[in-house]
N, C-alpha and C. Protein backbone atom coordinates (compact mmCIF):
# COMPACT_ATOMS: atom_id res chain seq x y z
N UNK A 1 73.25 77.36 26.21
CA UNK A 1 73.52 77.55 27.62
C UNK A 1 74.81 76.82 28.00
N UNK A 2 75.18 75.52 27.52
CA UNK A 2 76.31 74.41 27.93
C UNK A 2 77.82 75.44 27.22
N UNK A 3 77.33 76.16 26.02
CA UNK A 3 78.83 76.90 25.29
C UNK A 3 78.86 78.05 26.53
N UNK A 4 77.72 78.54 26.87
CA UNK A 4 77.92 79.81 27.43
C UNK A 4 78.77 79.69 29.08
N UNK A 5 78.46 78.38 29.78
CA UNK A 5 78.86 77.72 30.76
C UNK A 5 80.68 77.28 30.54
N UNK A 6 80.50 76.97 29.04
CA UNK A 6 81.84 76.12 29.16
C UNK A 6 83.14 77.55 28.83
N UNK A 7 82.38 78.48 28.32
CA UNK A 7 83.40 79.81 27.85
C UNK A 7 83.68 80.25 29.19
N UNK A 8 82.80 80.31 30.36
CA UNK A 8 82.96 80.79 31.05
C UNK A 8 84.01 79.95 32.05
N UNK A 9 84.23 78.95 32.01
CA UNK A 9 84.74 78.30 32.73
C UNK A 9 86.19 77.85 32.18
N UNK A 10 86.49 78.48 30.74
CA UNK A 10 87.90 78.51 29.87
C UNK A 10 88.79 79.77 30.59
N UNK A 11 87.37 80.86 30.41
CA UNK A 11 88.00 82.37 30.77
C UNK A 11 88.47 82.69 32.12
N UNK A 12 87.74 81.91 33.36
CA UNK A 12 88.11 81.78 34.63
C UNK A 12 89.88 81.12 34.50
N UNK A 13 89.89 79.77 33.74
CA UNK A 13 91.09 78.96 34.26
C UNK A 13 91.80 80.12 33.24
N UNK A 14 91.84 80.73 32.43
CA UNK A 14 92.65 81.87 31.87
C UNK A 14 93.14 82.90 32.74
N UNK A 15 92.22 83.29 33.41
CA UNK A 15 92.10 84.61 34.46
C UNK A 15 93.33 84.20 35.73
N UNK A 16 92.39 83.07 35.72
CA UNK A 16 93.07 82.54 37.36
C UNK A 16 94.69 82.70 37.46
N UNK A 17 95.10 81.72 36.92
CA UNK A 17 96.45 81.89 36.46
C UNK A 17 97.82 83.18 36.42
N UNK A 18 96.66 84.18 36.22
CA UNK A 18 97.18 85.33 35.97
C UNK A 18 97.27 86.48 37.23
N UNK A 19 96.37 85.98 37.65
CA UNK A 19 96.36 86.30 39.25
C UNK A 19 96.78 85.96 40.18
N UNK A 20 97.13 84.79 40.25
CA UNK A 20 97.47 83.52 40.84
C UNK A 20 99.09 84.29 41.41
N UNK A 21 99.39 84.37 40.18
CA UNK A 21 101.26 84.93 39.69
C UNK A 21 101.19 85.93 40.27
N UNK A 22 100.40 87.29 40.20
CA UNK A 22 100.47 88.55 40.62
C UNK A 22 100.01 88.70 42.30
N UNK A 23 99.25 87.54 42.57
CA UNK A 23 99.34 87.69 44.28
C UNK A 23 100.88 87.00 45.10
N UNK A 24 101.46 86.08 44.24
CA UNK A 24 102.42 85.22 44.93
C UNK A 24 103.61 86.50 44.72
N UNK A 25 103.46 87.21 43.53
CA UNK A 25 105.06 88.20 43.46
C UNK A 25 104.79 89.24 44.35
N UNK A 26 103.71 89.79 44.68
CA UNK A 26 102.98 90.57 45.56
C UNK A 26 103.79 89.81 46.97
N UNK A 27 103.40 88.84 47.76
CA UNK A 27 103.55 88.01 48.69
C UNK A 27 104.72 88.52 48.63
N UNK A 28 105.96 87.60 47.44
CA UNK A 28 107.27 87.90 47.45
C UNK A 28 107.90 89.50 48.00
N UNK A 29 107.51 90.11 47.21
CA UNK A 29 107.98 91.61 47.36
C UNK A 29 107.93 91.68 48.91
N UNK A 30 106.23 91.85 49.49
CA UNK A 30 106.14 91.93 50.76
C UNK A 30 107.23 91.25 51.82
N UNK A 31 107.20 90.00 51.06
CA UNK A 31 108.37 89.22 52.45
C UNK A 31 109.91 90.38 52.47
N UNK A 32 109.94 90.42 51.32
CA UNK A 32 111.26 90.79 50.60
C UNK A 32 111.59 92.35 51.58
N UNK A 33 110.59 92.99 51.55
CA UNK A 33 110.73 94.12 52.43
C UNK A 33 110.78 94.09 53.92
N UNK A 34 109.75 92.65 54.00
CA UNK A 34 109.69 93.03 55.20
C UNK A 34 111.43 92.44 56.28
N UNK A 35 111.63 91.59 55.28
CA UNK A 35 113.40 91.35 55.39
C UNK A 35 114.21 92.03 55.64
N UNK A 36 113.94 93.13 54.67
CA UNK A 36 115.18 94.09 54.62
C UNK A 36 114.87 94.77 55.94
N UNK A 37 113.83 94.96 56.80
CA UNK A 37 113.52 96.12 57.22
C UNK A 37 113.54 95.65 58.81
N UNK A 38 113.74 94.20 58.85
CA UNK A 38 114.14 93.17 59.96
C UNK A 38 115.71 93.37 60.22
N UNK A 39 116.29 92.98 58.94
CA UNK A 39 117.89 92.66 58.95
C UNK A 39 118.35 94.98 59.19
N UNK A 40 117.74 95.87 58.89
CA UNK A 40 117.92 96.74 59.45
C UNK A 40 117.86 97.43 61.15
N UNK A 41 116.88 96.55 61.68
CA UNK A 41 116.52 96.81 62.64
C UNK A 41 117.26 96.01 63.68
N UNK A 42 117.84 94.78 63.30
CA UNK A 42 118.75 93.90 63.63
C UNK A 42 120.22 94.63 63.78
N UNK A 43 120.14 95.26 62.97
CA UNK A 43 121.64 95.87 62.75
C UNK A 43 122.08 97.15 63.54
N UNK A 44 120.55 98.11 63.70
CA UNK A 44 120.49 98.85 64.68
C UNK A 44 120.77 98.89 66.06
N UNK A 45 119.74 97.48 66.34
CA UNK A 45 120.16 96.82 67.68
C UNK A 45 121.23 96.84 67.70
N UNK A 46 122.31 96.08 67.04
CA UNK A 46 123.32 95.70 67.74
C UNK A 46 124.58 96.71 67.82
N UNK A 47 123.97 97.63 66.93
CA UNK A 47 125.16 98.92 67.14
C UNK A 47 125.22 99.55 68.25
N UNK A 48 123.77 99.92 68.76
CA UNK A 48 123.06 100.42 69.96
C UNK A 48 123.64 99.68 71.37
N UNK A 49 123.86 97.99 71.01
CA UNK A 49 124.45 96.96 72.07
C UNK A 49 126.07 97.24 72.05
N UNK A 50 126.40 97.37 70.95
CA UNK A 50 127.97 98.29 70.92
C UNK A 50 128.15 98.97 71.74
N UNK A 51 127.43 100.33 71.34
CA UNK A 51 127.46 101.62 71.93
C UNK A 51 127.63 101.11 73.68
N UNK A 52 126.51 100.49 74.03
CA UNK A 52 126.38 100.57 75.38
C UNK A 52 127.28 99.42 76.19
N UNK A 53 128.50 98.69 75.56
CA UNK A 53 129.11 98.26 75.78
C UNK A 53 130.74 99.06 75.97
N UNK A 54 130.46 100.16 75.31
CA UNK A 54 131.48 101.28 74.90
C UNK A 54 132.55 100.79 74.15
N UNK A 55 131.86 99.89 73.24
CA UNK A 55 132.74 99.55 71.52
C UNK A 55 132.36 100.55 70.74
N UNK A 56 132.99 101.12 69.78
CA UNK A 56 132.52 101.74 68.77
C UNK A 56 131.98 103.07 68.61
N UNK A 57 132.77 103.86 69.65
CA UNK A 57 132.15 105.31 69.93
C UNK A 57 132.65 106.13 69.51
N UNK A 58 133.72 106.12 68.58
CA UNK A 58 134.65 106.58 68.03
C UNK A 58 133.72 108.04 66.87
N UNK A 59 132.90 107.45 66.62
CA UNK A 59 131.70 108.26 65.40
C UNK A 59 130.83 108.82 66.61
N UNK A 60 130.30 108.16 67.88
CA UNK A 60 129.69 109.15 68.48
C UNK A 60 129.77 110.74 68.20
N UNK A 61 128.39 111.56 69.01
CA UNK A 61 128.35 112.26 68.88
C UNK A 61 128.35 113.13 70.36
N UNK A 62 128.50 114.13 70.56
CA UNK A 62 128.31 114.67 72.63
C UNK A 62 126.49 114.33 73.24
N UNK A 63 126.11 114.58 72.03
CA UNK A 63 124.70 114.04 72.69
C UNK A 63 124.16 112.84 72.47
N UNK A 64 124.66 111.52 71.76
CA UNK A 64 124.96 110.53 71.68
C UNK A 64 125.38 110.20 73.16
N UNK A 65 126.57 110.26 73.12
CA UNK A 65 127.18 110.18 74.30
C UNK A 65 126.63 110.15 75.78
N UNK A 66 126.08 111.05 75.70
CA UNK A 66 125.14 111.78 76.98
C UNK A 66 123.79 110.85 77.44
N UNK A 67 123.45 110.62 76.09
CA UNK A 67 122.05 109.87 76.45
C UNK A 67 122.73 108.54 76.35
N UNK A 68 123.75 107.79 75.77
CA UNK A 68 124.45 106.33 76.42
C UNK A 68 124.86 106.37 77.84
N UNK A 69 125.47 107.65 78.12
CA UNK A 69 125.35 107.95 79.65
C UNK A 69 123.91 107.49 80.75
N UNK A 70 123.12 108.16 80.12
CA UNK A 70 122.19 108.60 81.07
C UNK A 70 121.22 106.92 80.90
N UNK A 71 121.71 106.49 79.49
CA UNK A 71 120.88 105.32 79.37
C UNK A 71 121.74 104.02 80.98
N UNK A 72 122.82 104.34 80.40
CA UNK A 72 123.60 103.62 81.27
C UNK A 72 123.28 103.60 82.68
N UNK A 73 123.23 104.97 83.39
CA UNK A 73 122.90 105.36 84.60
C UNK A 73 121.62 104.66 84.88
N UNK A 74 120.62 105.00 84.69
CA UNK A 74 118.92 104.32 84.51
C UNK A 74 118.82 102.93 84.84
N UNK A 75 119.96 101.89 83.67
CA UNK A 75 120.30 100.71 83.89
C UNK A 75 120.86 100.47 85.48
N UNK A 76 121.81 100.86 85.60
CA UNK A 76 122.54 100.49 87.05
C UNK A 76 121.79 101.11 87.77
N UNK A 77 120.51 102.06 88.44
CA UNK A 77 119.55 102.02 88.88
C UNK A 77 118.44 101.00 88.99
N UNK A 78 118.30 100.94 88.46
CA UNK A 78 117.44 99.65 88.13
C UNK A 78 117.92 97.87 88.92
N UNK A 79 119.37 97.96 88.33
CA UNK A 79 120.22 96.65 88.78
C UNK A 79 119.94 96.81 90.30
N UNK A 80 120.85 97.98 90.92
CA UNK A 80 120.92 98.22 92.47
C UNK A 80 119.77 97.94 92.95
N UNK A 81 118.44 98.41 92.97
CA UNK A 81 117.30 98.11 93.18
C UNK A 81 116.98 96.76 93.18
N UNK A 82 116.80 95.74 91.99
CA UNK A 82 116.69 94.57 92.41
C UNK A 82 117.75 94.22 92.82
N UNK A 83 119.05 94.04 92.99
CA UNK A 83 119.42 93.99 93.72
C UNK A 83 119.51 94.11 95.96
N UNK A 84 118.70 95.26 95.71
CA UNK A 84 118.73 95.24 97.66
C UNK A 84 117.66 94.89 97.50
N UNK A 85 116.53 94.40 96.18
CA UNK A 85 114.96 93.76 96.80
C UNK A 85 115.63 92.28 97.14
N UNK A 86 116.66 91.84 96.46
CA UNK A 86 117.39 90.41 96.78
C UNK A 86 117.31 90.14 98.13
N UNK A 87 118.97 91.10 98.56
CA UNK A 87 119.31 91.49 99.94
C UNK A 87 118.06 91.07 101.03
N UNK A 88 117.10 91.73 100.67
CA UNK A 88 116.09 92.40 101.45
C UNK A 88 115.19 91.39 101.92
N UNK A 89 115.01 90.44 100.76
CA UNK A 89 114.25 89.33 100.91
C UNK A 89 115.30 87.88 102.03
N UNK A 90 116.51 87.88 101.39
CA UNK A 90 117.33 87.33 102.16
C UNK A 90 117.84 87.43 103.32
N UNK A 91 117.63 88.56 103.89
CA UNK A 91 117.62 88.87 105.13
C UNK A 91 116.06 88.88 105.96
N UNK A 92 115.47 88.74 105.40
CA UNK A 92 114.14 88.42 105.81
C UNK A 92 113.49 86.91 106.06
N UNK A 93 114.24 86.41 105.11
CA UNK A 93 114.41 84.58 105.06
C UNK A 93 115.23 84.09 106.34
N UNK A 94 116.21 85.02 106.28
CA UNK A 94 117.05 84.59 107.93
C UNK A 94 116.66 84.57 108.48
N UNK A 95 115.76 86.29 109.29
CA UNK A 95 115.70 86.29 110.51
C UNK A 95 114.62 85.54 110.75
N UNK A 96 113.64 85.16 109.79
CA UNK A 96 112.72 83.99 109.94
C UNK A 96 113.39 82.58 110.43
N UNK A 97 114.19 82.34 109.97
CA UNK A 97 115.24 81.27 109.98
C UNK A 97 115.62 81.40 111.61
N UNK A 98 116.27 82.25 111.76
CA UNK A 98 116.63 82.81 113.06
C UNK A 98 115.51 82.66 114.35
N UNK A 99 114.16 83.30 114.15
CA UNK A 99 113.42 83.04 115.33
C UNK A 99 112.97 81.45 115.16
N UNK A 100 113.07 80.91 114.21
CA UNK A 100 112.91 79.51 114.06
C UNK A 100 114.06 78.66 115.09
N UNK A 101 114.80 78.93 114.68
CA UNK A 101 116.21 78.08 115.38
C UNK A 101 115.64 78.79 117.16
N UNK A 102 115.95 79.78 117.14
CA UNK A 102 116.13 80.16 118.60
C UNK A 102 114.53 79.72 119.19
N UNK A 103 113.70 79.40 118.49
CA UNK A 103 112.69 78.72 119.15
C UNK A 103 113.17 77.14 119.89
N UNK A 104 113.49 76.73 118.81
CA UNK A 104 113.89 75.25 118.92
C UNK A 104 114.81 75.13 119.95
N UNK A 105 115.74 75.95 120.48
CA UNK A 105 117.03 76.55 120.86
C UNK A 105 116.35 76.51 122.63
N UNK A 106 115.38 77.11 122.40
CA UNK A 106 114.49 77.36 123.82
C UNK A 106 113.54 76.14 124.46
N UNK A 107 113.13 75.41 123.34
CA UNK A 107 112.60 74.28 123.08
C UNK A 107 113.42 73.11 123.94
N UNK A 108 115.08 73.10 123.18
CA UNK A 108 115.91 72.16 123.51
C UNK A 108 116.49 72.35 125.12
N UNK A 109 116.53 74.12 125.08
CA UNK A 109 117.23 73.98 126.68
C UNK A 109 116.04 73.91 127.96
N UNK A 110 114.49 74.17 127.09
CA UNK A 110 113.73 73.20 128.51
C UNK A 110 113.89 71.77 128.42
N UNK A 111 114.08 71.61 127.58
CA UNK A 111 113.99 69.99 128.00
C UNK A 111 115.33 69.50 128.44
N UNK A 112 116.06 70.21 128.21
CA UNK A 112 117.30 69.83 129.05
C UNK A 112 117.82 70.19 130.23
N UNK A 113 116.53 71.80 130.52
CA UNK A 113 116.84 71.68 132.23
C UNK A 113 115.82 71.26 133.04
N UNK A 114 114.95 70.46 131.88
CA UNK A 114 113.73 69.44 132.51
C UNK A 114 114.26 68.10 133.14
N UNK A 115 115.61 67.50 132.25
CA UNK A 115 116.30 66.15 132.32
C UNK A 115 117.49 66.64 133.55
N UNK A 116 117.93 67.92 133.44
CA UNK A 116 118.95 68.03 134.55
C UNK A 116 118.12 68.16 136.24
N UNK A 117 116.64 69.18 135.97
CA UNK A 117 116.20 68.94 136.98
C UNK A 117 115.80 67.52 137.67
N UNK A 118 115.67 66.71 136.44
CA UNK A 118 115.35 65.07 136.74
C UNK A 118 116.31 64.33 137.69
N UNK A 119 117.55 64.65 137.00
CA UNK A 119 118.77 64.10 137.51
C UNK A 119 118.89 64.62 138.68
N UNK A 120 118.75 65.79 139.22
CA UNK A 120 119.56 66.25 140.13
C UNK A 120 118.33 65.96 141.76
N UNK A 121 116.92 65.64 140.98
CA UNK A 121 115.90 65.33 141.91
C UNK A 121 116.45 64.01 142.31
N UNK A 122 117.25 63.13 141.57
CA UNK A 122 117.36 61.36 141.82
C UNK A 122 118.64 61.48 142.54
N UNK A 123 119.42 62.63 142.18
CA UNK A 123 120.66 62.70 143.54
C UNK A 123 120.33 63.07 144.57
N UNK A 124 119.43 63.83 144.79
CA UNK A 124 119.07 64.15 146.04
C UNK A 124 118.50 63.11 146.67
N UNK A 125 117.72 62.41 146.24
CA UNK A 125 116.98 61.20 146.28
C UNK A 125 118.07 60.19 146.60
N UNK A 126 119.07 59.67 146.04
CA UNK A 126 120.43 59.30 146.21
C UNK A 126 120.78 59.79 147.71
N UNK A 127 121.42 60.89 147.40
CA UNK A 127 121.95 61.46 148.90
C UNK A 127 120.99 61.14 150.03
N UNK A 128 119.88 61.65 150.30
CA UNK A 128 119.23 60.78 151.56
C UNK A 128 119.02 59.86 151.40
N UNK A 129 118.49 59.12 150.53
CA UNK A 129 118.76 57.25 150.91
C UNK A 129 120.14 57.13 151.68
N UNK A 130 121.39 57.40 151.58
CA UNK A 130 122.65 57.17 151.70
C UNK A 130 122.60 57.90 153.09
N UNK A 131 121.88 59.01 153.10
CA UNK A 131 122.14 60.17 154.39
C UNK A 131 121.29 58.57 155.49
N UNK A 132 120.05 58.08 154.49
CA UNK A 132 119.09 57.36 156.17
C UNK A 132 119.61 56.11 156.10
N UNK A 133 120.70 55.40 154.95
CA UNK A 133 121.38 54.25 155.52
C UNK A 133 122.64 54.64 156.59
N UNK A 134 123.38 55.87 156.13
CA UNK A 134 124.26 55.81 157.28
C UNK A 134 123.45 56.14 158.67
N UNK A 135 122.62 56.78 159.09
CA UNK A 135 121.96 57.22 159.81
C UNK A 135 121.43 56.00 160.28
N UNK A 136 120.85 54.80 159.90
CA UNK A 136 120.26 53.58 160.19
C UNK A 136 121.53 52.78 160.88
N UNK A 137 122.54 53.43 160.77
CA UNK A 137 123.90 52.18 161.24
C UNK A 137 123.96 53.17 162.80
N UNK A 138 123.37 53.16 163.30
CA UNK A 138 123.58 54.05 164.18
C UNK A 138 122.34 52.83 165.56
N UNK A 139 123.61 52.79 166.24
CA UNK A 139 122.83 51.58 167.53
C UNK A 139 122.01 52.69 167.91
N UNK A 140 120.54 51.49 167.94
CA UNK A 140 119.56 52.10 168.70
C UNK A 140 118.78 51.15 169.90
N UNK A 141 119.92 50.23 170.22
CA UNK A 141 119.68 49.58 171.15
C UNK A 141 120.27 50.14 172.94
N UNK A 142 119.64 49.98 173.97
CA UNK A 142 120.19 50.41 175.19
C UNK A 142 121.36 49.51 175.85
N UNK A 143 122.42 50.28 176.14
CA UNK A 143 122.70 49.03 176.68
C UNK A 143 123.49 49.56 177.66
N UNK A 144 123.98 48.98 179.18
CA UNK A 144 123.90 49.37 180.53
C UNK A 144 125.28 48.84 180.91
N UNK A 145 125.70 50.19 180.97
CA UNK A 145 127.37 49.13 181.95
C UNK A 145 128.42 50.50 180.63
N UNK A 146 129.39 49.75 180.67
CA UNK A 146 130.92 50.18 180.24
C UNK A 146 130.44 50.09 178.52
N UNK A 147 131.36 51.08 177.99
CA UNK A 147 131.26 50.45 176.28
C UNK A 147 132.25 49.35 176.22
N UNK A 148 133.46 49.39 177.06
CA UNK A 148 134.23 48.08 176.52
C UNK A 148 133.16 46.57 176.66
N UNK A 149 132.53 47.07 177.59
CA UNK A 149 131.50 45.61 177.83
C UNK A 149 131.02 45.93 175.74
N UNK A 150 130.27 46.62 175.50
CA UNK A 150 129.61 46.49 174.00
C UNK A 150 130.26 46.15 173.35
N UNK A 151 131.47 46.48 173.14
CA UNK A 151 132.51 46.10 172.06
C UNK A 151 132.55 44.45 172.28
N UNK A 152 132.45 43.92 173.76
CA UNK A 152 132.63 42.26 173.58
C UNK A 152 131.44 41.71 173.04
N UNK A 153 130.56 42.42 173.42
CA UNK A 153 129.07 41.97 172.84
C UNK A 153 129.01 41.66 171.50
N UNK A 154 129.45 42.59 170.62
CA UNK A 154 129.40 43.29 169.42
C UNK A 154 130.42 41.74 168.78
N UNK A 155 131.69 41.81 169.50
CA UNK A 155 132.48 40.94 168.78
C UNK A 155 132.01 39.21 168.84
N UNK A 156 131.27 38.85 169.90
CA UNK A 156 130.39 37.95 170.28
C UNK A 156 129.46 37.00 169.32
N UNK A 157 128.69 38.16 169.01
CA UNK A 157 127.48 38.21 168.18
C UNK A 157 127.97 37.48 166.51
């Protein structure tokens, strides 16, 4: 039983080995393609980024051409569009902006024809005090005879 165990366990590390090699070149190959088939697709791209730059059109073809056209067109559709969603939003940010200010705007000129009405209540207030002091200089005593007689009185006193 121990030979039959130990053969078996010679023939495995024999086997293994051999497999071992044929999955890793396997692996290899796979990477190996899948490389090539990257660095192709890479290369496509960027001819395609040519094209639509209008380098390299020289080999074009009219229907080549046509659909770099039309690809082109699609693109600057697209741009314009977000583009006025920009616009659109920014002018929307204003006029928000806008009833904001002109609130404040309405805000500031009550209270400033709250402070002018203030002021102009304390001139008035002003002016008759001034209207009932001159008005208070005003004799309100009787007095009987000539004014030159008052005037001596007056200077008297």
């Amino acid at each position: 039983m121990e030979e039959t165990i130990e053969r078996y366990r010679n023939h495995v590390k024999e086997v293994q080995p051999e497999n071992s090699s044929s999955v890793e070149d396997a692996q290899w190959q796979h990477l190996k393609d899948e490389t090539a088939s990257m660095a192709k697709k890479i290369e496509m791209l960027e001819l395609a980024k040519r094209k639509l730059l209008g380098e390299g059109l020289g080999s074009s073809t009219i229907e080549e051409l046509v659909q770099i056209e039309k690809q082109l067109e699609r693109s600057v559709s697209i741009i314009r569009a977000r583009k006025m969603q920009v616009y659109n939003e920014q002018i929307e940010e204003l006029q928000a902006k806008e009833k904001l200010l002109a609130c404040q705007n309405a805000m500031l000129n009550g209270k400033c024809l709250g402070q002018t009405k203030d002021k102009m209540e304390e001139h008035r207030a002003t002016l008759q005090s001034a209207d009932y002091e001159e008005s208070s200089d005003v004799e309100t005593e009787l007095f009987i005879g000539l004014p030159e007689k008052r005037m001596r009185q007056d200077r008297k006193k």
